[in-house]
Protein backbone atom coordinates (compact mmCIF):
# COMPACT_ATOMS: atom_id res chain seq x y z
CA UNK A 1 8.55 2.78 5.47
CA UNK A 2 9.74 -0.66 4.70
CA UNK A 3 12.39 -1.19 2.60
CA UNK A 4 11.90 -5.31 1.67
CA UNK A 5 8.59 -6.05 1.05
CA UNK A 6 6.81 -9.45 2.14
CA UNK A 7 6.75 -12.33 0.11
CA UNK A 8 2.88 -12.06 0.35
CA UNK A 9 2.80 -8.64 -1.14
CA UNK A 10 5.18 -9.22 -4.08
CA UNK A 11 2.57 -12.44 -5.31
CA UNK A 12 -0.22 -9.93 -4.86
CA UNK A 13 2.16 -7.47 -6.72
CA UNK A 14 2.90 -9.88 -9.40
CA UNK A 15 -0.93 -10.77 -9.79
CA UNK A 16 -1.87 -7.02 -11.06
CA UNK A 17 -2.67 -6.58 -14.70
CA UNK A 18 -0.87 -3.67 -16.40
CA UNK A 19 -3.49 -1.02 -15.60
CA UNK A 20 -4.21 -2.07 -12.09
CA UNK A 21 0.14 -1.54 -11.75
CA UNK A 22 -0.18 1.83 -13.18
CA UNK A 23 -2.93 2.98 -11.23
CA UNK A 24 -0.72 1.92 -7.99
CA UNK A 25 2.49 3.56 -9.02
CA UNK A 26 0.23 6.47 -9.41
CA UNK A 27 -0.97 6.67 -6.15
CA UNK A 28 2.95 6.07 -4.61
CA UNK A 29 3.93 8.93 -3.10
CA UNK A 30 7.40 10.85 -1.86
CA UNK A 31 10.39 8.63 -1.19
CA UNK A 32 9.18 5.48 -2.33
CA UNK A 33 8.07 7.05 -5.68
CA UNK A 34 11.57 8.73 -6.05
CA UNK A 35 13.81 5.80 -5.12
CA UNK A 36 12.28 3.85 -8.19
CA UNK A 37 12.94 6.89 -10.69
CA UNK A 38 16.15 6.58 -8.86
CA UNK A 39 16.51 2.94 -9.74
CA UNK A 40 17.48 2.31 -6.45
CA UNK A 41 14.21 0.11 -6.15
CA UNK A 42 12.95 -2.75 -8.57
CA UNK A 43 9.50 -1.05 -9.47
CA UNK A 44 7.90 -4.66 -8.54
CA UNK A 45 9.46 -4.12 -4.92
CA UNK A 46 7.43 -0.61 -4.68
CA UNK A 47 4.62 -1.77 -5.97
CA UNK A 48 4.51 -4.72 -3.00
CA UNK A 49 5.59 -2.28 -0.66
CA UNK A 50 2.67 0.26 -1.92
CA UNK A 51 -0.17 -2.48 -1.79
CA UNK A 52 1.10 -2.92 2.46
CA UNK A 53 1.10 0.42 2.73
CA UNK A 54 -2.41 0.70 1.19
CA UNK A 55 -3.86 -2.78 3.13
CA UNK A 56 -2.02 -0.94 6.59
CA UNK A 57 -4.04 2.37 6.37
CA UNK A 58 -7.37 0.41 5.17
CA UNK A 59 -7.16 -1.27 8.41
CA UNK A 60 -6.28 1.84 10.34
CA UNK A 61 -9.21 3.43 8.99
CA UNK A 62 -11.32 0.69 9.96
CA UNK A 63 -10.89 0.16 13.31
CA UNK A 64 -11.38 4.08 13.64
CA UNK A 65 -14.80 3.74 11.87
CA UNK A 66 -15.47 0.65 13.93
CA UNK A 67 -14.64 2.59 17.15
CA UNK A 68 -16.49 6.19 16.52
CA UNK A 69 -19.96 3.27 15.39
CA UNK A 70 -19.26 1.84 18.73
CA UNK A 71 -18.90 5.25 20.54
CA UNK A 72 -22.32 6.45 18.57
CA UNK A 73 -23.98 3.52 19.48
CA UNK A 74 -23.66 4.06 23.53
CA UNK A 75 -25.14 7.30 23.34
């Protein structure tokens, strides 16, 4: 996990309304969600660092779909 998020993530992090925010920190699991109760992370740094994480396994999951369509389509 990365420990500074990007300064492209903390804009996007800024740019969420309240409920959007809470619905992130509710999906943040294990360390990262622990090291905020902790206060050893500004929750605006987890919430950047949850959004990569999130954009990081959307494009994981992707090119997995994209490769089992392209597998399907050669049979």
């Amino acid at each position: 996990m990365k420990k500074i998020p990007t300064e492209e993530y903390l804009l996007k992090a800024k740019k969420l309304t309240k409920l959007e925010a809470e619905r992130l920190f509710s999906r943040m699991g294990g360390k990262l969600g622990r090291r905020v109760d902790d206060s050893k992370l500004v929750p605006l740094d987890a919430l950047a660092i949850q959004l990569e994480i999130e954009d990081e396994k959307l494009k994981e999951w992707r090119q997995r779909c994209f490769e089992i369509k392209a597998r399907d389509n050669k049979k």
